[in-house]
Each structure stands twice: as C-alpha cells, then as structure tokens.
PDB file of N, CA and C in Angstrom:
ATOM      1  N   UNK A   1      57.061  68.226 131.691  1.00  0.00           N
ATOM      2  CA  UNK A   1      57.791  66.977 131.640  1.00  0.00           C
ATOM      3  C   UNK A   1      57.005  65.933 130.863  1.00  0.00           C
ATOM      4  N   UNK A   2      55.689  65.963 131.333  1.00  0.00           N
ATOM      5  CA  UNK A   2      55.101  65.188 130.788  1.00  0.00           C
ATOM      6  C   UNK A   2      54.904  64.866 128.916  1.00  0.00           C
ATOM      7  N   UNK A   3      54.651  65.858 128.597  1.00  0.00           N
ATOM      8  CA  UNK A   3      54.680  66.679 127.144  1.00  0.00           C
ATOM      9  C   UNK A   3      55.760  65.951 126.695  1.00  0.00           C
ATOM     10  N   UNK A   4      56.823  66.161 127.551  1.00  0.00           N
ATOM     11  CA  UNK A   4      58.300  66.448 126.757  1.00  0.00           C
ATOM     12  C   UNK A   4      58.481  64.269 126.585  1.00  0.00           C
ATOM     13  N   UNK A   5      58.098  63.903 127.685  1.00  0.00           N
ATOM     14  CA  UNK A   5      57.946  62.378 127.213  1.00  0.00           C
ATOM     15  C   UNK A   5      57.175  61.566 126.520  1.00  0.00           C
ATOM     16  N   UNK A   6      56.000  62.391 126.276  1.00  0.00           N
ATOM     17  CA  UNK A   6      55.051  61.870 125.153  1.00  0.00           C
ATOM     18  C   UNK A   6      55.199  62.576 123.783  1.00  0.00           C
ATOM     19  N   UNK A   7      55.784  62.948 123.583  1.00  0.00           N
ATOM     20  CA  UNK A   7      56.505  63.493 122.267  1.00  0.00           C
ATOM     21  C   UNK A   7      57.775  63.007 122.072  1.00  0.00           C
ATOM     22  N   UNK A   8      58.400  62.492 123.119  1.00  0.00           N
ATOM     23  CA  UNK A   8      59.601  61.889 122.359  1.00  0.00           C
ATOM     24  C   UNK A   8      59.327  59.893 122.633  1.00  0.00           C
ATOM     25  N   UNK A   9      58.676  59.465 123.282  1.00  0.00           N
ATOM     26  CA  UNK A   9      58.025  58.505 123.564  1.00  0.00           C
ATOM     27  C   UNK A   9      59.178  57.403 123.610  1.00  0.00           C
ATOM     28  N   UNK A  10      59.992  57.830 124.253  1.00  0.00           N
ATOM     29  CA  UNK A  10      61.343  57.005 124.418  1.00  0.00           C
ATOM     30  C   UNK A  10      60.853  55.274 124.709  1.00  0.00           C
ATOM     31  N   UNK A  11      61.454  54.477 124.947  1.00  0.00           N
ATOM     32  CA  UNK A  11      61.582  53.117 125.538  1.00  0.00           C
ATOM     33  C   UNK A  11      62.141  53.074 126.643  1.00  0.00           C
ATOM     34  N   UNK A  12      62.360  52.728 127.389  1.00  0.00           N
ATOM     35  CA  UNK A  12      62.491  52.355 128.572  1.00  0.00           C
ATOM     36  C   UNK A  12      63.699  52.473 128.591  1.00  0.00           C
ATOM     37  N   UNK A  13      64.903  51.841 127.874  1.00  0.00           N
ATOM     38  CA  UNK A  13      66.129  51.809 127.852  1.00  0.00           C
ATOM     39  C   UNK A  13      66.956  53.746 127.405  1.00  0.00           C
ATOM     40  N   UNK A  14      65.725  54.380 126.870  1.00  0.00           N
ATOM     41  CA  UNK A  14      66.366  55.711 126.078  1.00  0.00           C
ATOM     42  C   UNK A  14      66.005  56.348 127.277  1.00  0.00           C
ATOM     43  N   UNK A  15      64.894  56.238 127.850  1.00  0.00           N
ATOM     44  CA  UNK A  15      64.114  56.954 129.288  1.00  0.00           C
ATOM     45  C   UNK A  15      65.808  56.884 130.586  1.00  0.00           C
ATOM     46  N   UNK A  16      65.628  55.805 130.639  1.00  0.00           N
ATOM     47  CA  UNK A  16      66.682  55.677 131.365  1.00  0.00           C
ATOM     48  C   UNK A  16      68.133  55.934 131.479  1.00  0.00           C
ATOM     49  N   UNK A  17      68.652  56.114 130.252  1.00  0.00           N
ATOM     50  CA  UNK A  17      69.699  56.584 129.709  1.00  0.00           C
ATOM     51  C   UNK A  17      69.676  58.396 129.801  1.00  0.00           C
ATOM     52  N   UNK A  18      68.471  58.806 129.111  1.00  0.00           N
ATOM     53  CA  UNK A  18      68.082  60.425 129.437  1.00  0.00           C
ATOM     54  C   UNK A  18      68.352  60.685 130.785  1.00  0.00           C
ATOM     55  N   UNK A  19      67.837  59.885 131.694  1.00  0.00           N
ATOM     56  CA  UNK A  19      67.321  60.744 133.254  1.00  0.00           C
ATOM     57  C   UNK A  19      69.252  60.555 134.036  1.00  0.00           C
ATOM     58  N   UNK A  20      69.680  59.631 133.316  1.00  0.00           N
ATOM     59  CA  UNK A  20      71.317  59.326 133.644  1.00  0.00           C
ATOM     60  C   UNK A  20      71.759  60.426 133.562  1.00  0.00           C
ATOM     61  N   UNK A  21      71.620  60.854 132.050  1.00  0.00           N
ATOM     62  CA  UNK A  21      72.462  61.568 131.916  1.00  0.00           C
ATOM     63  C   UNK A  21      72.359  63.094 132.506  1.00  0.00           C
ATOM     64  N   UNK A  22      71.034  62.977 132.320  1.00  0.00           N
ATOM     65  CA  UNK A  22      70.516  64.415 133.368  1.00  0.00           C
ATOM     66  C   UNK A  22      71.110  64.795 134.548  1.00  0.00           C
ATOM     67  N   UNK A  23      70.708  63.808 135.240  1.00  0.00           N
ATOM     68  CA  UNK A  23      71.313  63.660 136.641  1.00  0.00           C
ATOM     69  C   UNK A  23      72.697  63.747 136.710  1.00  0.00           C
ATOM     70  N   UNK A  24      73.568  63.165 136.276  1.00  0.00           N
ATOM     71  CA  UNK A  24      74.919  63.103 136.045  1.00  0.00           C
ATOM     72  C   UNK A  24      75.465  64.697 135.584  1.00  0.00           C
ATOM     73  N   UNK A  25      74.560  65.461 134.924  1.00  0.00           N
ATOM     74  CA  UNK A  25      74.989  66.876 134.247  1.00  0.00           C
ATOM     75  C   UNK A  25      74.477  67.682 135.540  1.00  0.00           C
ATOM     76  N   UNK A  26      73.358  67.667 136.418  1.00  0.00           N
ATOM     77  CA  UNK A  26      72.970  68.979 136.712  1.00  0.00           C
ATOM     78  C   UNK A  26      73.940  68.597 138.654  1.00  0.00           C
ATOM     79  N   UNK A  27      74.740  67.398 138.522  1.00  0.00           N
ATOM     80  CA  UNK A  27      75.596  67.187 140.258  1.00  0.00           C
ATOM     81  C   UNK A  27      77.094  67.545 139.217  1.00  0.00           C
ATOM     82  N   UNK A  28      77.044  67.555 137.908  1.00  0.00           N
ATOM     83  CA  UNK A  28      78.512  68.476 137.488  1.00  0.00           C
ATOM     84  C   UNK A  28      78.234  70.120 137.436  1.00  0.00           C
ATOM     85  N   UNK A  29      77.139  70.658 136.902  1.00  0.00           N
ATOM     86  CA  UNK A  29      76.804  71.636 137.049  1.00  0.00           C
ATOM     87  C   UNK A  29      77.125  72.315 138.704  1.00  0.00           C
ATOM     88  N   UNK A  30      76.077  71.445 139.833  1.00  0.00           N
ATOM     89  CA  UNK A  30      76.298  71.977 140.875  1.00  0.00           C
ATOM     90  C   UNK A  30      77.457  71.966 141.231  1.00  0.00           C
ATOM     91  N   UNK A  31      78.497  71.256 141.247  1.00  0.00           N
ATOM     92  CA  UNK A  31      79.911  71.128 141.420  1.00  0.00           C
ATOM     93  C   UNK A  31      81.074  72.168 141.128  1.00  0.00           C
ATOM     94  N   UNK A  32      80.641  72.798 139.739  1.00  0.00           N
ATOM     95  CA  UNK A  32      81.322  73.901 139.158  1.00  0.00           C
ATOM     96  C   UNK A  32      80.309  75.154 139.126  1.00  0.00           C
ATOM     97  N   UNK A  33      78.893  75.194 139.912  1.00  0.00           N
ATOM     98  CA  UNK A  33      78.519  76.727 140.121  1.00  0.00           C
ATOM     99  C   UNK A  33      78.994  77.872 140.386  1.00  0.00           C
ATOM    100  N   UNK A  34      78.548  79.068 140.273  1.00  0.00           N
ATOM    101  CA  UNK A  34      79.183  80.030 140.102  1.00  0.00           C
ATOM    102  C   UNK A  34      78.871  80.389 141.668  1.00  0.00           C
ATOM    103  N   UNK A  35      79.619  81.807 142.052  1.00  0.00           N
ATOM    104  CA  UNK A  35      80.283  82.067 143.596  1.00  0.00           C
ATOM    105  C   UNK A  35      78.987  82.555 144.150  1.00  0.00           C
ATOM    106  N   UNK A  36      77.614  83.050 143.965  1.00  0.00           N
ATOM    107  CA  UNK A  36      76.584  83.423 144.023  1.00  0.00           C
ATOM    108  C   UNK A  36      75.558  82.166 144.423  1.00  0.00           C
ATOM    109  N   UNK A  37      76.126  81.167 144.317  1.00  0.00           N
ATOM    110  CA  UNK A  37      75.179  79.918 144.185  1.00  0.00           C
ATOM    111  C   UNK A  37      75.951  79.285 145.256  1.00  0.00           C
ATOM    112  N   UNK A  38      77.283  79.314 145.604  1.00  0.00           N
ATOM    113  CA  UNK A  38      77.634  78.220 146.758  1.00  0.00           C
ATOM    114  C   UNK A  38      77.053  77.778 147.732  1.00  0.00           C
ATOM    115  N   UNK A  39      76.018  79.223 148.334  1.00  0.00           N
ATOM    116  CA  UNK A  39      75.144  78.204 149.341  1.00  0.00           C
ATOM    117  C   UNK A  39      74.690  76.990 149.331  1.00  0.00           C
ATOM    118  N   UNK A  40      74.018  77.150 147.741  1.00  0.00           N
ATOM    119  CA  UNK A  40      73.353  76.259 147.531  1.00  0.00           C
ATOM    120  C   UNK A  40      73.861  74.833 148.338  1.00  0.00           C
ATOM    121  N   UNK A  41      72.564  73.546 148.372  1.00  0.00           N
ATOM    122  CA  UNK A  41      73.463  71.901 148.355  1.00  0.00           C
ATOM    123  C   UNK A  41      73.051  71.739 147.307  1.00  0.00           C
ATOM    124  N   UNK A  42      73.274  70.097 146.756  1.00  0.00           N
ATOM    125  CA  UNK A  42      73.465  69.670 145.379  1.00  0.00           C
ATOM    126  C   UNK A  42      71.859  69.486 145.671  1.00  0.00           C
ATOM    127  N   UNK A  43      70.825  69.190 146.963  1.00  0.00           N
ATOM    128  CA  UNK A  43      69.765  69.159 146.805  1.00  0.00           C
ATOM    129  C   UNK A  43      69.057  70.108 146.235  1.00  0.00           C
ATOM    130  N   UNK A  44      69.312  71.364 146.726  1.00  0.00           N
ATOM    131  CA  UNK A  44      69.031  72.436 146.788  1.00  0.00           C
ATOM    132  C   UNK A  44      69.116  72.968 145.028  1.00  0.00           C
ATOM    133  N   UNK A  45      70.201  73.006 144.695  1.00  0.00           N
ATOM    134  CA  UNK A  45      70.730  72.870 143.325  1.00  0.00           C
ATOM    135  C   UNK A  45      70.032  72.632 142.220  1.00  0.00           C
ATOM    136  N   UNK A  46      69.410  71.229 142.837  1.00  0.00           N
ATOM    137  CA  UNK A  46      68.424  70.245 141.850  1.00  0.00           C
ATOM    138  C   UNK A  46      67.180  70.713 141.461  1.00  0.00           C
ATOM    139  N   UNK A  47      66.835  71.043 143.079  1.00  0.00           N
ATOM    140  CA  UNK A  47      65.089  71.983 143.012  1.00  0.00           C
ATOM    141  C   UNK A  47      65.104  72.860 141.975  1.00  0.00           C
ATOM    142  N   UNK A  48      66.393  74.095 142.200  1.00  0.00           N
ATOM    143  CA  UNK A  48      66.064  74.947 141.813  1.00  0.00           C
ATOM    144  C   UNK A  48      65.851  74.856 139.916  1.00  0.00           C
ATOM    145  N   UNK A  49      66.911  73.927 139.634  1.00  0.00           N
ATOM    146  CA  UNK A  49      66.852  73.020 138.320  1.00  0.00           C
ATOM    147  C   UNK A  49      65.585  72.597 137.942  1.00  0.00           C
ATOM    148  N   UNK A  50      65.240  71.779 138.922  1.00  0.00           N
ATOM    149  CA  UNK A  50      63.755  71.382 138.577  1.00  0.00           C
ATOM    150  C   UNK A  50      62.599  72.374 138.463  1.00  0.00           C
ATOM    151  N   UNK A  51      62.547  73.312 139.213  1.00  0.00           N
ATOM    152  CA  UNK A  51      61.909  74.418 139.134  1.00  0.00           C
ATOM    153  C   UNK A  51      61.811  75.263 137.902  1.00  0.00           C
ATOM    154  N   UNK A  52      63.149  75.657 137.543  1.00  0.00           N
ATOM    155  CA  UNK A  52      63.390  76.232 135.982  1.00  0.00           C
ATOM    156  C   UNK A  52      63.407  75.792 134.777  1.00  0.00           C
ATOM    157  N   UNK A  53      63.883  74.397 135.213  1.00  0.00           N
ATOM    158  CA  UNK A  53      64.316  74.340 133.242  1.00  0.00           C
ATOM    159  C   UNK A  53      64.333  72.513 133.519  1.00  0.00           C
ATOM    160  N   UNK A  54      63.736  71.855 133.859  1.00  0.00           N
ATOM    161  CA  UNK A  54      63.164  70.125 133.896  1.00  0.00           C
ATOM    162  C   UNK A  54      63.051  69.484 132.494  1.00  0.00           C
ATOM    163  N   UNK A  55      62.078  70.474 132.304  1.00  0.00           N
ATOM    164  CA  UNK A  55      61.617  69.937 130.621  1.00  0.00           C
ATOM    165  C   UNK A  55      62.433  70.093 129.959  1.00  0.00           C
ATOM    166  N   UNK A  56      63.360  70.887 129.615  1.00  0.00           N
ATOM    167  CA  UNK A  56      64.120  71.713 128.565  1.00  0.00           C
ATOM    168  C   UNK A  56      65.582  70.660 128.810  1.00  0.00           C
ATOM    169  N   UNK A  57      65.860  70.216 129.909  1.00  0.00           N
ATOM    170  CA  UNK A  57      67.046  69.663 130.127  1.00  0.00           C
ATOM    171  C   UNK A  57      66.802  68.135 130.080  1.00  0.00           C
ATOM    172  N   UNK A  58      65.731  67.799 130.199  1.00  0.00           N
ATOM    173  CA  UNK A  58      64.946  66.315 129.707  1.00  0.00           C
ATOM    174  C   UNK A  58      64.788  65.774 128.171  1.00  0.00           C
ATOM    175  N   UNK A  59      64.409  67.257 127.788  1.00  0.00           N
ATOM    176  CA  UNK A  59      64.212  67.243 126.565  1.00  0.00           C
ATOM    177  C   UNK A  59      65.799  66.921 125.519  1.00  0.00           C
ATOM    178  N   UNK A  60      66.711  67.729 125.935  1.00  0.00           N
ATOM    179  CA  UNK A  60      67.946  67.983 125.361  1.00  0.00           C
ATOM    180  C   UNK A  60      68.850  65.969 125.875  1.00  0.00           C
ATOM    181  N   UNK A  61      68.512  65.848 127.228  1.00  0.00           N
ATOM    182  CA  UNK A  61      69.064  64.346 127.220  1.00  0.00           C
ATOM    183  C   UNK A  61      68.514  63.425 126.277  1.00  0.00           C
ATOM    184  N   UNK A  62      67.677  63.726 126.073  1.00  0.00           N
ATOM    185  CA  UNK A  62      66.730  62.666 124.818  1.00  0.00           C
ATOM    186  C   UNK A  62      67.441  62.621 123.503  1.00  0.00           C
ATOM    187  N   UNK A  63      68.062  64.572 123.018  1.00  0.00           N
ATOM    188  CA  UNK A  63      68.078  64.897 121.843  1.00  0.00           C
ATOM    189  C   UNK A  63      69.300  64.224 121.992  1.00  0.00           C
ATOM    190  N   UNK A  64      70.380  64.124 123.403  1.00  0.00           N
ATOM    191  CA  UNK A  64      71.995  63.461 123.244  1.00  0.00           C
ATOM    192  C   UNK A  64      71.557  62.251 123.179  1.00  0.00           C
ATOM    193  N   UNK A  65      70.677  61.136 123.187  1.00  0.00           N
ATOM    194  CA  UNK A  65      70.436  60.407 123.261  1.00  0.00           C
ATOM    195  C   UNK A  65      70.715  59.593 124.441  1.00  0.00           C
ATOM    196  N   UNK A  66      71.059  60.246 125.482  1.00  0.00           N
ATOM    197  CA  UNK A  66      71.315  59.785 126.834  1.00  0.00           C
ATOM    198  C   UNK A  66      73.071  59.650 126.937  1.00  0.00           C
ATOM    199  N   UNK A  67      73.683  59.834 125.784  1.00  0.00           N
ATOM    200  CA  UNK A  67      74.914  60.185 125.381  1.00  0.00           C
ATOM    201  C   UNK A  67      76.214  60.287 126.583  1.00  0.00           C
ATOM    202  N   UNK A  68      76.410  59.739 127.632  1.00  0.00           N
ATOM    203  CA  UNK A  68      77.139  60.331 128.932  1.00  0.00           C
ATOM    204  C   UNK A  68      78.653  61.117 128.266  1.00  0.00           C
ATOM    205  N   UNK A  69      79.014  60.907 127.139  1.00  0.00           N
ATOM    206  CA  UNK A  69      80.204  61.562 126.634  1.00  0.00           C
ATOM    207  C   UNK A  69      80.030  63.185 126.153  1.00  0.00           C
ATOM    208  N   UNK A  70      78.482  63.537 126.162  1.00  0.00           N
ATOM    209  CA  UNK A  70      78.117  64.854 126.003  1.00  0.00           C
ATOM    210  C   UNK A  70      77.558  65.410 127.153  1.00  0.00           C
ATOM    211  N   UNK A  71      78.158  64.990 128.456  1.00  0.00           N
ATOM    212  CA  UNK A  71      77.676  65.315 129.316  1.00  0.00           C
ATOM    213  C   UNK A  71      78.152  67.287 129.558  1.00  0.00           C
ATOM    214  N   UNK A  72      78.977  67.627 128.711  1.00  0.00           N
ATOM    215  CA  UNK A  72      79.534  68.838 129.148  1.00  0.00           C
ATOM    216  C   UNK A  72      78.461  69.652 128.482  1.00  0.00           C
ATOM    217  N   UNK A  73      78.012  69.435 127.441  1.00  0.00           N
ATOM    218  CA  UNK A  73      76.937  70.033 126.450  1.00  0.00           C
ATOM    219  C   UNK A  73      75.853  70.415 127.272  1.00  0.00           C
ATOM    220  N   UNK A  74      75.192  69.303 127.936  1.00  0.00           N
ATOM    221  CA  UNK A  74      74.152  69.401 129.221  1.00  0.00           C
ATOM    222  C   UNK A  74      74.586  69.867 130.547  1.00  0.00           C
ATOM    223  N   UNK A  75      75.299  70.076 130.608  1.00  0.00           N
ATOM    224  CA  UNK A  75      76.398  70.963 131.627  1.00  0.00           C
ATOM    225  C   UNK A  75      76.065  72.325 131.212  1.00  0.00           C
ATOM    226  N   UNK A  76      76.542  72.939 130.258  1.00  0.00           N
ATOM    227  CA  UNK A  76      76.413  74.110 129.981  1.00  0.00           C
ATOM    228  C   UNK A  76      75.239  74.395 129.727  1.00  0.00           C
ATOM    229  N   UNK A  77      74.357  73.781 129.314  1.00  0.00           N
ATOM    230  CA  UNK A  77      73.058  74.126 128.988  1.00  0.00           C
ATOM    231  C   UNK A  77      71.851  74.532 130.309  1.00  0.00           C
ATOM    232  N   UNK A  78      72.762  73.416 131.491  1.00  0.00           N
ATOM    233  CA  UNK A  78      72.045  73.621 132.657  1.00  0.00           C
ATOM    234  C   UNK A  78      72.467  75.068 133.463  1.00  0.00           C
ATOM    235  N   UNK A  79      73.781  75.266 132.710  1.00  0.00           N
ATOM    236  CA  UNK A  79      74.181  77.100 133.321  1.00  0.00           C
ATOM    237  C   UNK A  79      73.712  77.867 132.763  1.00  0.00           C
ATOM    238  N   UNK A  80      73.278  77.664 131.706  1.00  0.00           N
ATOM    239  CA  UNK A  80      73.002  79.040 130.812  1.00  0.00           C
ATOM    240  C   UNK A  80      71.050  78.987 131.373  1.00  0.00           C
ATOM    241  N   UNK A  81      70.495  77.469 131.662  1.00  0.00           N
ATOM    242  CA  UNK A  81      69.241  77.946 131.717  1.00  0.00           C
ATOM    243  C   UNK A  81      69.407  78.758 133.471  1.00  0.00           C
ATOM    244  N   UNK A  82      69.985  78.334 134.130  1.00  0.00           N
ATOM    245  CA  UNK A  82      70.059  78.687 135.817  1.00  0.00           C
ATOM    246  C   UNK A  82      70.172  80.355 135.791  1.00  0.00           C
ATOM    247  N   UNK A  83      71.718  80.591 134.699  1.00  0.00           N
ATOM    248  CA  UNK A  83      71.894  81.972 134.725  1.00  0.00           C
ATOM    249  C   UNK A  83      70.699  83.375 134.423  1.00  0.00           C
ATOM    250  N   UNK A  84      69.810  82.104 133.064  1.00  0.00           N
ATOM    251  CA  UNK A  84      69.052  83.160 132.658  1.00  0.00           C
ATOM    252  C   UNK A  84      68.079  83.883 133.943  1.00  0.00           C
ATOM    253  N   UNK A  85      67.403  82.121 134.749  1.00  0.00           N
ATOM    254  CA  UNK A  85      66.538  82.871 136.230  1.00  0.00           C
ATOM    255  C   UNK A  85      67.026  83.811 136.708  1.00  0.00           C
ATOM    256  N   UNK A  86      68.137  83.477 136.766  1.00  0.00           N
ATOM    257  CA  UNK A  86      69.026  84.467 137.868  1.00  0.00           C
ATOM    258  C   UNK A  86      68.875  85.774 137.648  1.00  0.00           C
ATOM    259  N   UNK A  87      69.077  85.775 136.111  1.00  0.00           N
ATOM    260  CA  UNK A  87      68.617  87.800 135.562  1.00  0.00           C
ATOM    261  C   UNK A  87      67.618  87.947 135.588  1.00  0.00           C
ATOM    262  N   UNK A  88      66.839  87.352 136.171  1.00  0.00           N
ATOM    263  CA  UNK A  88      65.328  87.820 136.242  1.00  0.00           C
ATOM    264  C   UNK A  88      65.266  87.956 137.578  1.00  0.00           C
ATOM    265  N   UNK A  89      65.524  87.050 138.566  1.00  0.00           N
ATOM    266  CA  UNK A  89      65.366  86.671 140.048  1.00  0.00           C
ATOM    267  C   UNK A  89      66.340  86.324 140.578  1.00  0.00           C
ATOM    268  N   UNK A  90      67.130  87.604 141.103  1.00  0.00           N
ATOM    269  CA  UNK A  90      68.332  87.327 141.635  1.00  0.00           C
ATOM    270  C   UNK A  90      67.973  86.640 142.911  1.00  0.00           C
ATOM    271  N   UNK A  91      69.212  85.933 143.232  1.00  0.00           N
ATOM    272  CA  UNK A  91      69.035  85.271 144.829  1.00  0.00           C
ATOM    273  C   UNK A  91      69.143  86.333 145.819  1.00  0.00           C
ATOM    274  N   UNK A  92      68.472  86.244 147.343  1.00  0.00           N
ATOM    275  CA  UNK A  92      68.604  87.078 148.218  1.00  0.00           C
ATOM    276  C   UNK A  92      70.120  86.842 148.527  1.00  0.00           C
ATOM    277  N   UNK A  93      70.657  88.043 148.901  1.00  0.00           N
ATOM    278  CA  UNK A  93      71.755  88.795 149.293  1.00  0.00           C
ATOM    279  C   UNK A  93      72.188  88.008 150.916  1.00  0.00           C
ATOM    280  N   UNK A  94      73.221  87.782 150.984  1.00  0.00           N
ATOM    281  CA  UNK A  94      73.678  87.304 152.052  1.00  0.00           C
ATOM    282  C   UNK A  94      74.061  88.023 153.514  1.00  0.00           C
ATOM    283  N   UNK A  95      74.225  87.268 154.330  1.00  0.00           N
ATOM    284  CA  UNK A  95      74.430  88.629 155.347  1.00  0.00           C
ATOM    285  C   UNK A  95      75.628  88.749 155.728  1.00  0.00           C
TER     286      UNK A  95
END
C-alpha cells in the first residue's frame, strides 16, 4: 500500500477520492458475490480484499482517478482479483 501511495503521491483531495471509490466498489462487489462466498459479511468480504489484492485495487482507484462513474470497472477488477485466490485457495466446504 504503502509503495503504491508513494509512487502515485496523490494530494489529499485524489487520496480521498481513490479510497471512495474503493470502498464504494469492493460493498458492490460484496453485494453481487458469487454463491461460494455468501457466507461471507461485507466485513468479512473486505478482509479478505484486503488480504489479496489492497494495493492493486488502490492502485487502479488512483489510475480511475477516484472516478465514482467507473465504479463497475473496479467492481470487476475486485472479482477477477478474489476469483483468482480462490483457484489457488479454495474456501472450506460447508457443512
């Protein structure tokens, strides 16, 4: 994360606009997850977001410029990074 803000060295107003739009993409993301993920909560959701792909989805709000009308772009981007964990580390199996 850190990296990813000292390389793009936003202002305060672009910082803030990024983390908007972030946030705003990964509670649409959780909203429309796939049937494997419903356990999840939107907390839960977030971690696992934060866990995988923070930088990469920080990075990309910067590149929309905090953009909230491309929020679907960062939407999909937050499925495709979730999906990829997933083929690596599936979730435990339910009972």
């Amino acid at each position: 994360m850190s990296l990813v803000i000292l390389t793009r060295a936003p202002d305060d107003a672009a910082l803030r606009a990024a983390a908007r739009l972030a946030d705003s993409a990964a509670t649409a993301a959780w909203s429309l997850r796939s049937d494997d993920l419903r356990s999840l909560s939107r907390v839960e959701y977030r971690q696992l977001l934060d866990y995988t792909a923070a930088p990469q989805v920080l990075d990309l709000a910067f590149y929309l410029r905090g953009d909230r009308t491309q929020i679907r772009t960062l939407m999909d981007h937050i499925t495709r990074e979730i999906a990829g964990f997933l083929a690596h580390y599936a979730p435990p199996s339910q009972p």
